[in-house]
PDB file of N, CA and C in Angstrom:
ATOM      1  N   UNK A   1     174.215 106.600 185.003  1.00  0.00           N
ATOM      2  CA  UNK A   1     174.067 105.697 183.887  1.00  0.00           C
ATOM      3  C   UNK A   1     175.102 104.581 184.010  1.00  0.00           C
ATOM      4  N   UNK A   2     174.682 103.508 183.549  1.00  0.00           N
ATOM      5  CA  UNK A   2     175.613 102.295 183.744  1.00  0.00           C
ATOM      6  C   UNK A   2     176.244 102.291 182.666  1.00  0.00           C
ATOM      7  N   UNK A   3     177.445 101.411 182.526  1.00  0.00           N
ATOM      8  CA  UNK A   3     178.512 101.369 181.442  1.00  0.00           C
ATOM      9  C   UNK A   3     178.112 100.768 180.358  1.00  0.00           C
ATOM     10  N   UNK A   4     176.826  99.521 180.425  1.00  0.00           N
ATOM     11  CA  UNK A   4     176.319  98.801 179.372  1.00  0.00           C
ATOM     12  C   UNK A   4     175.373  99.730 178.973  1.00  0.00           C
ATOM     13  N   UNK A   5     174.474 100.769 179.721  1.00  0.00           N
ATOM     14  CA  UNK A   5     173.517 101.659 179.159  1.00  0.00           C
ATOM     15  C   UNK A   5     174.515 102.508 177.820  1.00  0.00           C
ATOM     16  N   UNK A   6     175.368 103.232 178.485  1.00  0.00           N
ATOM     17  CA  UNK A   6     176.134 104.014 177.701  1.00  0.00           C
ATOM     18  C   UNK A   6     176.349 103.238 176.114  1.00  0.00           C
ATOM     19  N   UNK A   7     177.253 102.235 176.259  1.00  0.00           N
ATOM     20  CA  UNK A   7     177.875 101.182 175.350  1.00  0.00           C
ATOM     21  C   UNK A   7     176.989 101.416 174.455  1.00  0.00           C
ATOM     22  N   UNK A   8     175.324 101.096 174.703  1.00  0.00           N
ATOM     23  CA  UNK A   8     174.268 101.303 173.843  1.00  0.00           C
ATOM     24  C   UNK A   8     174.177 102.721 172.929  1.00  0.00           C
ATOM     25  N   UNK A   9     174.059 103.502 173.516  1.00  0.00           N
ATOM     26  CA  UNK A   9     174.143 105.023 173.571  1.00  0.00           C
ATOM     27  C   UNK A   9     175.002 105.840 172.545  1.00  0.00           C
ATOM     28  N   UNK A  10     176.539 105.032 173.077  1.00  0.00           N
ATOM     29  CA  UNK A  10     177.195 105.564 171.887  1.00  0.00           C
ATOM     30  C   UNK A  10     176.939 104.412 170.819  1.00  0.00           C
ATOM     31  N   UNK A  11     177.331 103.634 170.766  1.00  0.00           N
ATOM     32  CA  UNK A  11     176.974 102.755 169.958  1.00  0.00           C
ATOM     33  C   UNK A  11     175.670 103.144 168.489  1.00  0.00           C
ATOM     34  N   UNK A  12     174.777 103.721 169.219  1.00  0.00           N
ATOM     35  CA  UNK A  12     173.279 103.733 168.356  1.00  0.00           C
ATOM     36  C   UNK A  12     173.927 105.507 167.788  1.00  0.00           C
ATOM     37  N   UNK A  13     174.438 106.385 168.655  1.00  0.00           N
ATOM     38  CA  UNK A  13     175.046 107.693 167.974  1.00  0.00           C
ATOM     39  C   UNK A  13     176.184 107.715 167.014  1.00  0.00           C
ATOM     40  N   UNK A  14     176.909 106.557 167.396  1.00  0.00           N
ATOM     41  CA  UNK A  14     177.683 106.206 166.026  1.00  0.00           C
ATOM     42  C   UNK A  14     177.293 105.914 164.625  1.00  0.00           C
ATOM     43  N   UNK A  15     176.639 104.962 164.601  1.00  0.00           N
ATOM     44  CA  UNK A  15     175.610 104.226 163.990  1.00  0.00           C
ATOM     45  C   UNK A  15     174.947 105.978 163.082  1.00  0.00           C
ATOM     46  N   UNK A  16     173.931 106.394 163.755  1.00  0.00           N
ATOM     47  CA  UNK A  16     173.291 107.425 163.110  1.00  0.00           C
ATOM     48  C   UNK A  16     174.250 108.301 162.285  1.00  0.00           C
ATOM     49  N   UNK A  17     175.084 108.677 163.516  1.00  0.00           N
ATOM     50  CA  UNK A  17     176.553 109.811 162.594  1.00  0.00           C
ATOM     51  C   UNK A  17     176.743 108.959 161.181  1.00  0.00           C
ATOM     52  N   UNK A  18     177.452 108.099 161.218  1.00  0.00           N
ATOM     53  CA  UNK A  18     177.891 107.201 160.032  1.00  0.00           C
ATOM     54  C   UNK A  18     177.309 107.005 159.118  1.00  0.00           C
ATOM     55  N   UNK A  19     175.778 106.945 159.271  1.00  0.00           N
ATOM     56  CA  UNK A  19     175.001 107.083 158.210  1.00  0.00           C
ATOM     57  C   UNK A  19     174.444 108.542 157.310  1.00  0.00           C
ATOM     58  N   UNK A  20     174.110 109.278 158.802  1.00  0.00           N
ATOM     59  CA  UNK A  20     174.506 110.505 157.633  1.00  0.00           C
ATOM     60  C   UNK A  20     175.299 111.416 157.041  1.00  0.00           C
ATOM     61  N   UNK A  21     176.480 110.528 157.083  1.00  0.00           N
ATOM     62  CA  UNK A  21     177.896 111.142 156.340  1.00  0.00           C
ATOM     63  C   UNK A  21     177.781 109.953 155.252  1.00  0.00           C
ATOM     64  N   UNK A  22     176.964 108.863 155.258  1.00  0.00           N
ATOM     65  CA  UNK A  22     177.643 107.745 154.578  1.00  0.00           C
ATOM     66  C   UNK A  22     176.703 107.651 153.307  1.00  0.00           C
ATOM     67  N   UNK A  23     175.485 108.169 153.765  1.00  0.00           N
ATOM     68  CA  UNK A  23     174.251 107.701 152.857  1.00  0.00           C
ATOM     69  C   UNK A  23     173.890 109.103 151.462  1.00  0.00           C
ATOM     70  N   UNK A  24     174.191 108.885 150.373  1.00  0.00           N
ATOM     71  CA  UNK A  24     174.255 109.918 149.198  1.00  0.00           C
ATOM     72  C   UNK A  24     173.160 110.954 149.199  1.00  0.00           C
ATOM     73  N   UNK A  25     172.061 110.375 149.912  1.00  0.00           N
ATOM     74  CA  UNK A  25     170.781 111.621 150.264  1.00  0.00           C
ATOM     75  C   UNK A  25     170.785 112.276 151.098  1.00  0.00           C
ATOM     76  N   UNK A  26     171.635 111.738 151.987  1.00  0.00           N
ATOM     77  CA  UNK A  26     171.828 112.939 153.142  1.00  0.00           C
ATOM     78  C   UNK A  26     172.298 114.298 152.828  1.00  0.00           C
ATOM     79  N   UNK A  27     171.694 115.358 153.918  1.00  0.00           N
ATOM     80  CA  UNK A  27     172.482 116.775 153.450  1.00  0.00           C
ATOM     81  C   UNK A  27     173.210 116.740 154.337  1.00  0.00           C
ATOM     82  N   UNK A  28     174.044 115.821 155.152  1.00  0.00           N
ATOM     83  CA  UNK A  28     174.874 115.676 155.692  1.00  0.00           C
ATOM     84  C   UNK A  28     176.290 114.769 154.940  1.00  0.00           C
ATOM     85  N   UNK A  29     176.040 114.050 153.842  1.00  0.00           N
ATOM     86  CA  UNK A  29     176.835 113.036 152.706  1.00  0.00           C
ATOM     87  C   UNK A  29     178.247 113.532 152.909  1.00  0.00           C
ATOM     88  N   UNK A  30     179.262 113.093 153.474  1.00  0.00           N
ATOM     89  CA  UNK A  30     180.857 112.821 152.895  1.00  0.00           C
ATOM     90  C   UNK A  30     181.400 112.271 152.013  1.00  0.00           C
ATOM     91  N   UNK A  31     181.150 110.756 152.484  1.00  0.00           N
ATOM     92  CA  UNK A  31     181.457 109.828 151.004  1.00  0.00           C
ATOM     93  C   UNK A  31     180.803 108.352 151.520  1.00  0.00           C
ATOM     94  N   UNK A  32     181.333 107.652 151.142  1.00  0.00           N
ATOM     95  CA  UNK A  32     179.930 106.322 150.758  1.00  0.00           C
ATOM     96  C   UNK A  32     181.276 105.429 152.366  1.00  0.00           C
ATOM     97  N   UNK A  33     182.420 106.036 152.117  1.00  0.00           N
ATOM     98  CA  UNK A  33     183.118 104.919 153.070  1.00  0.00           C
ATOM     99  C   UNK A  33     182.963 104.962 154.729  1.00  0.00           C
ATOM    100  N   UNK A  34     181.830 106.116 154.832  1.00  0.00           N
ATOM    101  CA  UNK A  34     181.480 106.285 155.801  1.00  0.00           C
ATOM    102  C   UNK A  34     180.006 105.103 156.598  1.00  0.00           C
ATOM    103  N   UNK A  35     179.776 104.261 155.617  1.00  0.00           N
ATOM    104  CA  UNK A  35     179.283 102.813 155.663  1.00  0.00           C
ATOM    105  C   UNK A  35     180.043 101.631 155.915  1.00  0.00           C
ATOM    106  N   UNK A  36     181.387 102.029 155.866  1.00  0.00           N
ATOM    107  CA  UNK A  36     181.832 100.866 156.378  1.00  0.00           C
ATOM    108  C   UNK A  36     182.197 101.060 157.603  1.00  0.00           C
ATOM    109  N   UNK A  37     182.104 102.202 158.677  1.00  0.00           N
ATOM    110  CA  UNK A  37     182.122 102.160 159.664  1.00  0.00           C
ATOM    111  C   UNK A  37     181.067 101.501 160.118  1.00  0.00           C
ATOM    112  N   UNK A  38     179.403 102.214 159.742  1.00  0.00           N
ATOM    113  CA  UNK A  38     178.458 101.548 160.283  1.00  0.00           C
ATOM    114  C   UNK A  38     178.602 100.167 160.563  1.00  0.00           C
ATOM    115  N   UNK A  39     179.381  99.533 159.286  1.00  0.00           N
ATOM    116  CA  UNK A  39     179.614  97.690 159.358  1.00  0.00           C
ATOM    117  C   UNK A  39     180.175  97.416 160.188  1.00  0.00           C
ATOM    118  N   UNK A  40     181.518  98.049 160.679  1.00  0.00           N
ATOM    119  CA  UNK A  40     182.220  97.806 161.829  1.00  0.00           C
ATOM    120  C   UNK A  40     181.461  98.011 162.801  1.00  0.00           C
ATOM    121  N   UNK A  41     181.404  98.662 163.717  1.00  0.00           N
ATOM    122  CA  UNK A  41     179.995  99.186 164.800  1.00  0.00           C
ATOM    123  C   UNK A  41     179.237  97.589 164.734  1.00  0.00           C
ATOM    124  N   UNK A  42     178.415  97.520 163.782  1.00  0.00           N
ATOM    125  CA  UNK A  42     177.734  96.531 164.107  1.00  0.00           C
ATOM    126  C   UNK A  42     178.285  94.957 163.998  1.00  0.00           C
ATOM    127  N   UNK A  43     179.554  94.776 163.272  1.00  0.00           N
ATOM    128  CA  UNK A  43     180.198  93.570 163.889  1.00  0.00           C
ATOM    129  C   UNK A  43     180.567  93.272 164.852  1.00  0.00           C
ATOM    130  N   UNK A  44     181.328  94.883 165.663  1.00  0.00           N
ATOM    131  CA  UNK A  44     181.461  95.075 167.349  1.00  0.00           C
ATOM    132  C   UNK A  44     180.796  94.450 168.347  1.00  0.00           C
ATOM    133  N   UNK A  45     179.104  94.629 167.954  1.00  0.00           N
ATOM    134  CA  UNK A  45     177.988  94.584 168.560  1.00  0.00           C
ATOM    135  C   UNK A  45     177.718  92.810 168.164  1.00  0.00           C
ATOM    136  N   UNK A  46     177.660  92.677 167.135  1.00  0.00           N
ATOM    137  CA  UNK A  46     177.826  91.276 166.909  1.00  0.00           C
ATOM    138  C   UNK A  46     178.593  90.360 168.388  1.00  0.00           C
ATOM    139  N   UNK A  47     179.914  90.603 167.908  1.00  0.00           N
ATOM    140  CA  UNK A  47     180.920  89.931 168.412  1.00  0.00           C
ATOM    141  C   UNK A  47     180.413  90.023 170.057  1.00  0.00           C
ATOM    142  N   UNK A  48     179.615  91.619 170.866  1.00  0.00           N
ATOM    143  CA  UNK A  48     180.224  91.229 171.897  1.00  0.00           C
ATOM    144  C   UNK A  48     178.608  90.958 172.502  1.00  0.00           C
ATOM    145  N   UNK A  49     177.848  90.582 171.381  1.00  0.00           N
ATOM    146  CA  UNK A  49     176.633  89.680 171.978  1.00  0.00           C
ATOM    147  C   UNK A  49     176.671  87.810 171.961  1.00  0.00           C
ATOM    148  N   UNK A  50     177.992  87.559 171.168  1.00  0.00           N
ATOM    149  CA  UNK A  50     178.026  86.484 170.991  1.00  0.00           C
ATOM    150  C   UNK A  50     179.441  85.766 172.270  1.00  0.00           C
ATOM    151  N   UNK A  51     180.200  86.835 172.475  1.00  0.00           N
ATOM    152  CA  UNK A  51     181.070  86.610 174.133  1.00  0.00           C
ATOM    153  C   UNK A  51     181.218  87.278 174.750  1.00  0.00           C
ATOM    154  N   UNK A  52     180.478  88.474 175.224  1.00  0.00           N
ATOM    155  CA  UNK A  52     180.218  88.666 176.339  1.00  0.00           C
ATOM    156  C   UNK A  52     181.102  89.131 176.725  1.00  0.00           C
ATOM    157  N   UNK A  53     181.729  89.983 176.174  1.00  0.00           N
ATOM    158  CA  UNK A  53     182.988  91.074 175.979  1.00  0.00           C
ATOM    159  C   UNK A  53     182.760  92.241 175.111  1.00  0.00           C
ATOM    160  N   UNK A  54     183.342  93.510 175.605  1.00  0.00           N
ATOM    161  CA  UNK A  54     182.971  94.414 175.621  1.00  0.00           C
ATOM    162  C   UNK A  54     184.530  95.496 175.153  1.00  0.00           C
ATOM    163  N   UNK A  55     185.091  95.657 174.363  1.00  0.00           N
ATOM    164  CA  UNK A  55     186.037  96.618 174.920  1.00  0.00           C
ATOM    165  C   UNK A  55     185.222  98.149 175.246  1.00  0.00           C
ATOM    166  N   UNK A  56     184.669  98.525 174.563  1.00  0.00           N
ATOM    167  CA  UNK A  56     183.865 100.008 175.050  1.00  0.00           C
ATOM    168  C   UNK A  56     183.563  99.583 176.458  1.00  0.00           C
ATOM    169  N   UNK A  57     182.883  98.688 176.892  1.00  0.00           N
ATOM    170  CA  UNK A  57     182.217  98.257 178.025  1.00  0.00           C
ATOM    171  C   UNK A  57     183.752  98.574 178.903  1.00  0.00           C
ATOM    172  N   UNK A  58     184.455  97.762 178.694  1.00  0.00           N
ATOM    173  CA  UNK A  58     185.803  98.094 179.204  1.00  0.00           C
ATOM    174  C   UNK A  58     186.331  99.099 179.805  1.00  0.00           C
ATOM    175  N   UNK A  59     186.249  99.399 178.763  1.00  0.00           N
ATOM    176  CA  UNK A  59     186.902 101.178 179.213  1.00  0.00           C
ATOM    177  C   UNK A  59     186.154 102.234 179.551  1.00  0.00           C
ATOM    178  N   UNK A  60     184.825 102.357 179.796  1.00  0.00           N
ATOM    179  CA  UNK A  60     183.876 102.995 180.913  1.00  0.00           C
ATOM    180  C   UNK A  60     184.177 102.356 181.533  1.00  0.00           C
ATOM    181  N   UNK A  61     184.540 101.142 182.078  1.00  0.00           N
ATOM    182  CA  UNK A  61     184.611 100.667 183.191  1.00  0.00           C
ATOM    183  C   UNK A  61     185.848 101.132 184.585  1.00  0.00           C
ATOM    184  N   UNK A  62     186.404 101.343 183.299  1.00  0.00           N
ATOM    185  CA  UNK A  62     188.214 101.908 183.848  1.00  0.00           C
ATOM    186  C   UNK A  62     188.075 103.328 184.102  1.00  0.00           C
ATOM    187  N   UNK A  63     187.283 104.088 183.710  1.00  0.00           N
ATOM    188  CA  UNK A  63     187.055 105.369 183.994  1.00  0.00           C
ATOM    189  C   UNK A  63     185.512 105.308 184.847  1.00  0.00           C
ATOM    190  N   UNK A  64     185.586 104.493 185.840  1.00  0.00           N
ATOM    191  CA  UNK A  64     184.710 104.562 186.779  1.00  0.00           C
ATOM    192  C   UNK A  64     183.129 104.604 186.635  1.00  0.00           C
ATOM    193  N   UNK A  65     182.635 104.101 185.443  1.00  0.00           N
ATOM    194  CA  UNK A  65     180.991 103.807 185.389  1.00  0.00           C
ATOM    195  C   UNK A  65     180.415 102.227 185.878  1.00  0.00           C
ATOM    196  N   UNK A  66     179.670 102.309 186.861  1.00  0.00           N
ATOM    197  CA  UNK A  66     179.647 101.243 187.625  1.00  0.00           C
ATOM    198  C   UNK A  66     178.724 100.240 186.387  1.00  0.00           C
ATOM    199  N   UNK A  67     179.145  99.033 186.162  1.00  0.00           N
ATOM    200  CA  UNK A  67     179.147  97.787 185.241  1.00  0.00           C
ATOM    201  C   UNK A  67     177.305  97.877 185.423  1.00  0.00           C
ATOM    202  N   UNK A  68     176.473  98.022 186.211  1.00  0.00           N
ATOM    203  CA  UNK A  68     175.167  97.486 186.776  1.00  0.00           C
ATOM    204  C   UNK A  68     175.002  95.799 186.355  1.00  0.00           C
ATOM    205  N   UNK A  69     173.714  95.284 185.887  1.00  0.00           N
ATOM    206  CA  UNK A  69     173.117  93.914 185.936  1.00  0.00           C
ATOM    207  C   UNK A  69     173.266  93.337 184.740  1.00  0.00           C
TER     208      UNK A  69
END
């Protein structure tokens, strides 16, 4: 798997986790501030579609997952 596949990967498993700790119907529910992670996550994703920078990308990279295309 490539380092940008992954990036995705965790990225979208974060995302899910966060919501069902975050969202009050879940039978998974913690507390509601578990939505502002989701926000973060996706400003991450924001930011590194808009320059093309990556720190996750990064650091698979440093632990040897080859970058691919």
């Amino acid at each position: 798997m490539k380092s940008w596949q992954l990036v995705r990967v965790i990225a979208g498993s974060l995302i899910l986790m966060s919501l069902a700790f975050g969202v009050p119907g879940s039978p998974l529910f913690l507390s509601p501030w578990w939505l502002a992670f989701t926000a973060f996550i996706g400003v991450n994703l924001l930011q590194s579609g808009l320059t093309h920078w990556c720190l996750m990308e990064t650091l698979l990279r440093k632990l040897g997952l080859p970058a691919g295309c």
